[in-house]
Protein backbone atom coordinates (compact mmCIF):
# COMPACT_ATOMS: atom_id res chain seq x y z
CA UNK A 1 72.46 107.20 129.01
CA UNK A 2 75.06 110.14 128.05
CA UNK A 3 75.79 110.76 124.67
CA UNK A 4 79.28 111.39 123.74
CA UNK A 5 79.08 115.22 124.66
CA UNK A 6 78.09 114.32 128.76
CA UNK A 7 74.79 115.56 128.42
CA UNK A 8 71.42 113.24 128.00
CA UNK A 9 71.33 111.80 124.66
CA UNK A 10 68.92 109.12 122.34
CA UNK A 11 67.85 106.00 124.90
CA UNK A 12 70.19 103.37 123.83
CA UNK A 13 68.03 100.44 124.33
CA UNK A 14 68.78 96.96 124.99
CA UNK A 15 67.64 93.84 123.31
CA UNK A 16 68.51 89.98 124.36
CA UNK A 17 69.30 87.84 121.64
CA UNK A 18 66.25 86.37 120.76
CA UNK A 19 65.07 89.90 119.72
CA UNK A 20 67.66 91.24 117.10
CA UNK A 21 65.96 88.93 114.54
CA UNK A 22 62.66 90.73 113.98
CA UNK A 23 64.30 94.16 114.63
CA UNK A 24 66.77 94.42 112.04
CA UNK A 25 64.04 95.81 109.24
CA UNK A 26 62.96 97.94 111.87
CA UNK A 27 66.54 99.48 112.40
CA UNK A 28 67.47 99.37 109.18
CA UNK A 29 64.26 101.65 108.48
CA UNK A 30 64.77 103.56 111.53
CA UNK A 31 68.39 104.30 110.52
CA UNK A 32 67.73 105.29 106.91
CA UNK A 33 64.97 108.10 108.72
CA UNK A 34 67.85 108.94 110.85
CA UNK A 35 70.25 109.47 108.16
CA UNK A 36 67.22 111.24 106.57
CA UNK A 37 67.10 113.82 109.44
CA UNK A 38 70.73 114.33 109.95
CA UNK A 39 71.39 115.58 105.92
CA UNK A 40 68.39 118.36 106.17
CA UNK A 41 69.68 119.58 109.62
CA UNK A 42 73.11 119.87 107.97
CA UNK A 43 71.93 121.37 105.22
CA UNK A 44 69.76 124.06 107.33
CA UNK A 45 72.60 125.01 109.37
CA UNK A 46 75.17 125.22 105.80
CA UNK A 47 72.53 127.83 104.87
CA UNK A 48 72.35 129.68 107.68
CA UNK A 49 76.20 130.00 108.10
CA UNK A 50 76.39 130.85 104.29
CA UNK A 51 73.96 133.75 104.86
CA UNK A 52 74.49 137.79 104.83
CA UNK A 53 72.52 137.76 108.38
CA UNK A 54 75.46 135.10 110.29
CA UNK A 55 78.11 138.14 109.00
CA UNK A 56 76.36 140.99 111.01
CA UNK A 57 74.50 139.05 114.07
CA UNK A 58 77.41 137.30 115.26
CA UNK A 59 80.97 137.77 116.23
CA UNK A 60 82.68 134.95 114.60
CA UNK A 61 85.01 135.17 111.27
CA UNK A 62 84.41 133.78 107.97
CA UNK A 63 87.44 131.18 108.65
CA UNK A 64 85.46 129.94 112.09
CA UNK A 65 81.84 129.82 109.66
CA UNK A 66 84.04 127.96 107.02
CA UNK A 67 85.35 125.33 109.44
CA UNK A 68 81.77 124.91 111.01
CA UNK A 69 80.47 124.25 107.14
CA UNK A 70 83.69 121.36 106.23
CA UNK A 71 82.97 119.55 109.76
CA UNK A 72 78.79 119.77 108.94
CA UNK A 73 79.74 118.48 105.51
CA UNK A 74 82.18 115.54 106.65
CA UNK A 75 79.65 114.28 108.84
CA UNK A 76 76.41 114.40 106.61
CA UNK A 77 78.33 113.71 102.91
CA UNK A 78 77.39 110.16 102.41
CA UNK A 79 73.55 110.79 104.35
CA UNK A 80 71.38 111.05 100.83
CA UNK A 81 72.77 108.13 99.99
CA UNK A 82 71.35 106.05 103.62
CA UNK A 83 68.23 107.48 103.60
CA UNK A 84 67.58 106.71 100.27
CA UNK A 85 69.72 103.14 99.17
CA UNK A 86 69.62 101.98 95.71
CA UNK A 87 69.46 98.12 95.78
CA UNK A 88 72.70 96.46 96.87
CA UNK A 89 74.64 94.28 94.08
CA UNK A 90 77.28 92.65 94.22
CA UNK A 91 80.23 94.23 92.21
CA UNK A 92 80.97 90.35 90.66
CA UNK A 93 78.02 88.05 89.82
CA UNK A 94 77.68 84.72 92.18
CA UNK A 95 80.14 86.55 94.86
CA UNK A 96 78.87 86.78 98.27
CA UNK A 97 78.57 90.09 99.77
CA UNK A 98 81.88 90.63 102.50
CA UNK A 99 81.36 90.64 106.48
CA UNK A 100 81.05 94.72 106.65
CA UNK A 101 78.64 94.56 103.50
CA UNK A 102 76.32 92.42 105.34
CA UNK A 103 76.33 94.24 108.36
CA UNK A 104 75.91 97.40 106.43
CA UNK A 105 72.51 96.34 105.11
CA UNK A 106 71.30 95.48 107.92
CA UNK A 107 72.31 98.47 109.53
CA UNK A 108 73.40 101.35 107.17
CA UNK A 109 74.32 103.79 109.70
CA UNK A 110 77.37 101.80 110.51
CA UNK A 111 80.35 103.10 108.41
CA UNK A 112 78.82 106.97 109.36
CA UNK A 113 78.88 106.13 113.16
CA UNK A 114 81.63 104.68 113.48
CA UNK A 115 84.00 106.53 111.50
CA UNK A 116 82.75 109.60 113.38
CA UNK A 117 84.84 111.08 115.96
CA UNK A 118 83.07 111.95 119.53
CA UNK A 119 82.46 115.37 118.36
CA UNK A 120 80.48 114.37 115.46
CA UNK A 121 78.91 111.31 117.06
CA UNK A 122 77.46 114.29 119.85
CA UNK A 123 76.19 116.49 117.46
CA UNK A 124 74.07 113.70 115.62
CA UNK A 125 72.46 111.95 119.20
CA UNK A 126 71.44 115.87 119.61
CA UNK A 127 69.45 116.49 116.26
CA UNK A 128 68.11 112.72 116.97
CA UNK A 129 67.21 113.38 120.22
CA UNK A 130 65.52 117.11 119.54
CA UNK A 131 63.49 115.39 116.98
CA UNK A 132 62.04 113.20 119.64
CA UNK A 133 63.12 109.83 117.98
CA UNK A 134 64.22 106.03 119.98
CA UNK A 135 67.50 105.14 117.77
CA UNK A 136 69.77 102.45 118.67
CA UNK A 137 73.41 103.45 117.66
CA UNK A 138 74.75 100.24 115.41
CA UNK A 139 77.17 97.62 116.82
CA UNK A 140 80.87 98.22 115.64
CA UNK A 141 81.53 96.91 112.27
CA UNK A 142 83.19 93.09 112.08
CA UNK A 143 86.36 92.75 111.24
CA UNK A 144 86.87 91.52 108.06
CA UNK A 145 87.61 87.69 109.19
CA UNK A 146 90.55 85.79 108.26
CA UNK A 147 90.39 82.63 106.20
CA UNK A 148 87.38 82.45 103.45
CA UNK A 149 84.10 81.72 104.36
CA UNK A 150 82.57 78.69 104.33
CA UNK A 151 81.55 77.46 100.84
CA UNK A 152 77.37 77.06 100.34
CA UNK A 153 76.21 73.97 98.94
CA UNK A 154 75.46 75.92 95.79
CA UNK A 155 78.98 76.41 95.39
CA UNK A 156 80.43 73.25 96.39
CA UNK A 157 78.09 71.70 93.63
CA UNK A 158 79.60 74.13 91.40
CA UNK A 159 82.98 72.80 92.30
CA UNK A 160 81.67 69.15 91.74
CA UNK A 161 80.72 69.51 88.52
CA UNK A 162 83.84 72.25 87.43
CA UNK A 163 81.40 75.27 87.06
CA UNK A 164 83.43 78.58 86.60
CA UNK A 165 82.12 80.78 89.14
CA UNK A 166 83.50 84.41 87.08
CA UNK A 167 80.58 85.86 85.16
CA UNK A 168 79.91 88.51 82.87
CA UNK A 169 77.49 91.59 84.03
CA UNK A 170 74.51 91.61 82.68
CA UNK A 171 74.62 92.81 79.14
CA UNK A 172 78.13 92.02 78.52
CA UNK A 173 79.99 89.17 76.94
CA UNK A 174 81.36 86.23 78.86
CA UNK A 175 85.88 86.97 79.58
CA UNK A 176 87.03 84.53 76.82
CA UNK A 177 88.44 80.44 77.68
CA UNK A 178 91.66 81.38 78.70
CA UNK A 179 90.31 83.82 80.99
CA UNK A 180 88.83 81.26 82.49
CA UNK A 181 91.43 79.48 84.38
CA UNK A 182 93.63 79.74 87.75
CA UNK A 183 97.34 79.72 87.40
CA UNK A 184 99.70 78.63 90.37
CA UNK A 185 102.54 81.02 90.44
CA UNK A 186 105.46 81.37 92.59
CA UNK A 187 106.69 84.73 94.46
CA UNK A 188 108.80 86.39 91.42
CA UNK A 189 105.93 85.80 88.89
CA UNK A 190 103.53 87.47 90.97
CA UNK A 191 105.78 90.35 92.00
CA UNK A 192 106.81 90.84 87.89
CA UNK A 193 102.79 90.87 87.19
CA UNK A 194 102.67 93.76 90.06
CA UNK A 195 105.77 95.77 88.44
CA UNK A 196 104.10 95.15 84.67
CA UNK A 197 101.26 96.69 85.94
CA UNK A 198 102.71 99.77 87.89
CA UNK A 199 105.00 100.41 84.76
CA UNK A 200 102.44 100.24 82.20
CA UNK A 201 99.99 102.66 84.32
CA UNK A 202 97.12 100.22 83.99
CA UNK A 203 95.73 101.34 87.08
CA UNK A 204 95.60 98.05 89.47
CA UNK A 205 97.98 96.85 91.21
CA UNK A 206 101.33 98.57 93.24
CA UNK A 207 103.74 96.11 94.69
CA UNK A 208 107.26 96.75 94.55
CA UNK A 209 109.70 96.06 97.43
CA UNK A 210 107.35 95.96 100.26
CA UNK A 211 105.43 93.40 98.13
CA UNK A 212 108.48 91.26 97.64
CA UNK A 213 109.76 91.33 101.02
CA UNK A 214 106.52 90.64 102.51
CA UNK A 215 105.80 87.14 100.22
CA UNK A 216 106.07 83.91 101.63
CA UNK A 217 109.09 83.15 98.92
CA UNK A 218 108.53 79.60 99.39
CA UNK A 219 104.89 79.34 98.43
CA UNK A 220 102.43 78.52 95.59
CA UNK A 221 100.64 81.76 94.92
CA UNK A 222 97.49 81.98 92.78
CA UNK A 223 95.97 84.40 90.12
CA UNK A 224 92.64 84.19 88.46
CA UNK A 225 90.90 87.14 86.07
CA UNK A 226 87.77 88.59 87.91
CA UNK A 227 87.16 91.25 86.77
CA UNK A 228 84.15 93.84 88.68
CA UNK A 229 81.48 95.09 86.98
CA UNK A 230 82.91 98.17 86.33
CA UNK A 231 86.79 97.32 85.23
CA UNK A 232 84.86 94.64 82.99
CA UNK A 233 87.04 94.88 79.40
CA UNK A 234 84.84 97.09 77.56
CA UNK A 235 84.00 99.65 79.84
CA UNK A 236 85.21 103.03 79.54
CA UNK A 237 88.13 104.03 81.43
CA UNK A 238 90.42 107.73 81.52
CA UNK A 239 92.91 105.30 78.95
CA UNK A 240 89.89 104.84 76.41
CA UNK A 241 87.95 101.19 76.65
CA UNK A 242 89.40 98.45 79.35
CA UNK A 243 91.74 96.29 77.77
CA UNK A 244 93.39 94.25 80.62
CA UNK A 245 91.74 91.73 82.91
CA UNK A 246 91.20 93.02 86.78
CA UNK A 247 92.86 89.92 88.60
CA UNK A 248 92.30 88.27 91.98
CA UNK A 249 95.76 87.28 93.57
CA UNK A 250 95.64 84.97 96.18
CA UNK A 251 98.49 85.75 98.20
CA UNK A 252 100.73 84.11 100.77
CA UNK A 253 102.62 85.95 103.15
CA UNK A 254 105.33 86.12 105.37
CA UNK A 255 103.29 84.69 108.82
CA UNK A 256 101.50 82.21 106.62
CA UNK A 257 98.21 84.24 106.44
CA UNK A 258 96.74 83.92 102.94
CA UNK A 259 95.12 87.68 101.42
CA UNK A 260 94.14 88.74 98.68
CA UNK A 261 95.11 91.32 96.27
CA UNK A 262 94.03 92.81 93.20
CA UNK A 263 96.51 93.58 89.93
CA UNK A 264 95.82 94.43 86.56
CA UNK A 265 97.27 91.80 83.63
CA UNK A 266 97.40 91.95 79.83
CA UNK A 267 94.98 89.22 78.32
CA UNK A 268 98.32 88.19 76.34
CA UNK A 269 100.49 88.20 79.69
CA UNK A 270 98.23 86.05 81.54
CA UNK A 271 97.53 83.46 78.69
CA UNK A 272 101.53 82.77 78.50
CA UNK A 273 101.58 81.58 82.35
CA UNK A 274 101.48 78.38 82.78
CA UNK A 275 98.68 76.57 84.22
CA UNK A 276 99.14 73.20 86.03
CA UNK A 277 96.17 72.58 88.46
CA UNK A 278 93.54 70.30 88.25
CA UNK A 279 90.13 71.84 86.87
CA UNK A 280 88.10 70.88 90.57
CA UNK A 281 91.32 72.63 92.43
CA UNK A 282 91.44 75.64 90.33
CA UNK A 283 87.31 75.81 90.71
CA UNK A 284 87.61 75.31 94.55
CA UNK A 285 90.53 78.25 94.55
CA UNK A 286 88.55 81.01 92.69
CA UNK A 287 85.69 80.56 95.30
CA UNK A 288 88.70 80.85 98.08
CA UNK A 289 89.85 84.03 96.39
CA UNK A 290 86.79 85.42 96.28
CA UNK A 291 85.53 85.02 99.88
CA UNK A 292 89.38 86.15 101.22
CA UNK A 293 88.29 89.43 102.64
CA UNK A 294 91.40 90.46 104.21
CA UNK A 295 93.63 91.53 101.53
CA UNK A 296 97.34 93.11 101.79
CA UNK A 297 96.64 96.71 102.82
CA UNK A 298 94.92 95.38 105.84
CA UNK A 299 97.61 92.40 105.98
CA UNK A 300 100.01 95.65 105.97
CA UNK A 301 98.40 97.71 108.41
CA UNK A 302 98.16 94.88 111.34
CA UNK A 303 101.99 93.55 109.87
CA UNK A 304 103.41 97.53 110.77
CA UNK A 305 103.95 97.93 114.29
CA UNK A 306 106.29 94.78 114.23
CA UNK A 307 107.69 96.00 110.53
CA UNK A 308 111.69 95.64 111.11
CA UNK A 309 114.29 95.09 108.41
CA UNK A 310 115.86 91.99 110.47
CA UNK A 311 112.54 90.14 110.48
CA UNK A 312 111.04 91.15 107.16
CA UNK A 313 114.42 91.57 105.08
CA UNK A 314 112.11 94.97 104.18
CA UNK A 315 114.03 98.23 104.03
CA UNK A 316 111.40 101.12 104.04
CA UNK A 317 112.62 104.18 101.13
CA UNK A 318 110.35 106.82 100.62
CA UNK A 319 107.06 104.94 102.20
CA UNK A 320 107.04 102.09 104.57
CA UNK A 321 103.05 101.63 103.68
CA UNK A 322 101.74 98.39 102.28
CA UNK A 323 99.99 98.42 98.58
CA UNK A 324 96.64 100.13 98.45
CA UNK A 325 93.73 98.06 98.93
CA UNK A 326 92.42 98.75 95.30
């Protein structure tokens, strides 16, 4: 088959369904080699071009060698890290790895692949196919689905019995009770929470009027402290130790679609809301939250092309671009 340049590149073989199930270690392995392969062949060619010899033997300027060094560096940056994984954990205890995660593990050349432009994508099928090795280029990446994902029976026992699915990283202490609740908020508490946080400089959490405009005003909107391992309270940050809660906001918008978002809240903000759902509901909700993997910068991005103030009431100033996915 040609590779992305026109010229012969790595077989791209074909495999009927039965087959992909005892050939995902295989690729996996096969991809971290690749990965392997790509970094030193970047990092042979960054040394020749950075040489005394590439200034005399060839007619080309330092600005054309520089160039040739960024693209060799784009392409290869995130390589040592393929080859050689360190094992995969999830960044909140008891939360299910997302669609992309999943596919990433089973193969981890997928983000470099298919991020890469044809230009890029050529000059890797060449080193693989000079080295002499089979490689299977990944299948695109899933789109992160809408909707949670199903619950597992682990978790709807956990919602039974009203287990609290946030918990601490190993090593640190457990968020305290009135962390550990879901409040039911409408559209102005929720955008208040978002302008607390962007005036305070906590770090999490940008909404402001594309936020507002882009709420379902009528709707119950929900917020729940999760924090990640590593905006647990405690941990070091450029402000000294955390002292707000990272939040999960489960958001309703305009079309209907639910997302979710992430915001920063005092612990003393958040224990003034009120709370008024049922302990199963609330349980039921964080797990819903949690397994939401489109969130409002992707919400945003799809919303854009059909963006107009007489639908959305939204009046773009500065930036017409949706909060950051955080």
């Amino acid at each position: 088959m040609a590779d992305a340049s026109g010229g012969s590149g790595v077989e791209l073989v074909s495999h009927g369904p039965g087959e992909w199930g005892g050939l995902r270690g295989h690729e996996a392995r096969r991809d971290r080699e690749v990965a392997a392969l790509l970094a030193a062949r970047a990092f042979l060619e960054i040394r020749y071009l950075a040489g005394d010899a590439r200034r005399v033997s060839e007619d080309r300027s330092p600005e054309d060698d520089l160039e040739r060094i960024r693209f060799l560096a784009d392409v290869c940056h995130n390589m040592p890290g393929i080859a050689q994984p360190r094992p995969w954990r999830p960044s909140r205890r008891g939360a299910p790895g997302s669609s992309v995660q999943q596919a990433m593990a089973k193969r981890p050349m997928g983000w470099a692949w298919h991020t890469a432009g044809p230009e890029k994508r050529a000059w890797m099928l060449r080193h693989i196919e000079n080295a002499g090795l089979q490689w299977t280029p990944p299948p695109p990446l899933p789109a992160r689905r809408k909707g949670p994902s199903p619950m597992t029976l682990r978790q709807r026992a956990g919602v039974l019995l009203g287990r609290w699915p946030v918990r601490p990283p190993a090593g640190h202490l457990s968020l305290p009770p009135e962390a550990h609740v879901l409040k039911a908020l409408d559209s102005d508490a929720i955008c208040a929470l978002y302008e607390e946080a962007g005036r305070l400089r906590l770090g999490l959490g940008k909404g402001g009027p594309w936020l507002r405009a882009h709420l379902d005003a009528d709707s119950v909107h929900y917020l729940v402290p999760d924090p990640a391992s590593y905006y647990w309270p405690g941990m070091p940050s450029t402000r000294g130790e955390i002292d707000w809660w990272q939040c999960t906001a489960l958001l309703r918008m305009c079309d209907g679609e639910q997302v979710s978002g992430m915001v920063a809240v005092l612990p003393e903000t958040f224990a003034a809301l009120p709370s008024t759902l049922p302990r199963r509901k609330q349980v039921r909700l964080v797990h819903h939250a949690r397994t939401t993997e489109r969130d409002t910068y992707l919400w945003g991005r799809d919303h854009k092309a059909e963006c107009d103030p007489q639908l959305c009431g939204f009046v773009p100033e500065t930036t017409g671009d949706p909060p950051p996915d955080d």
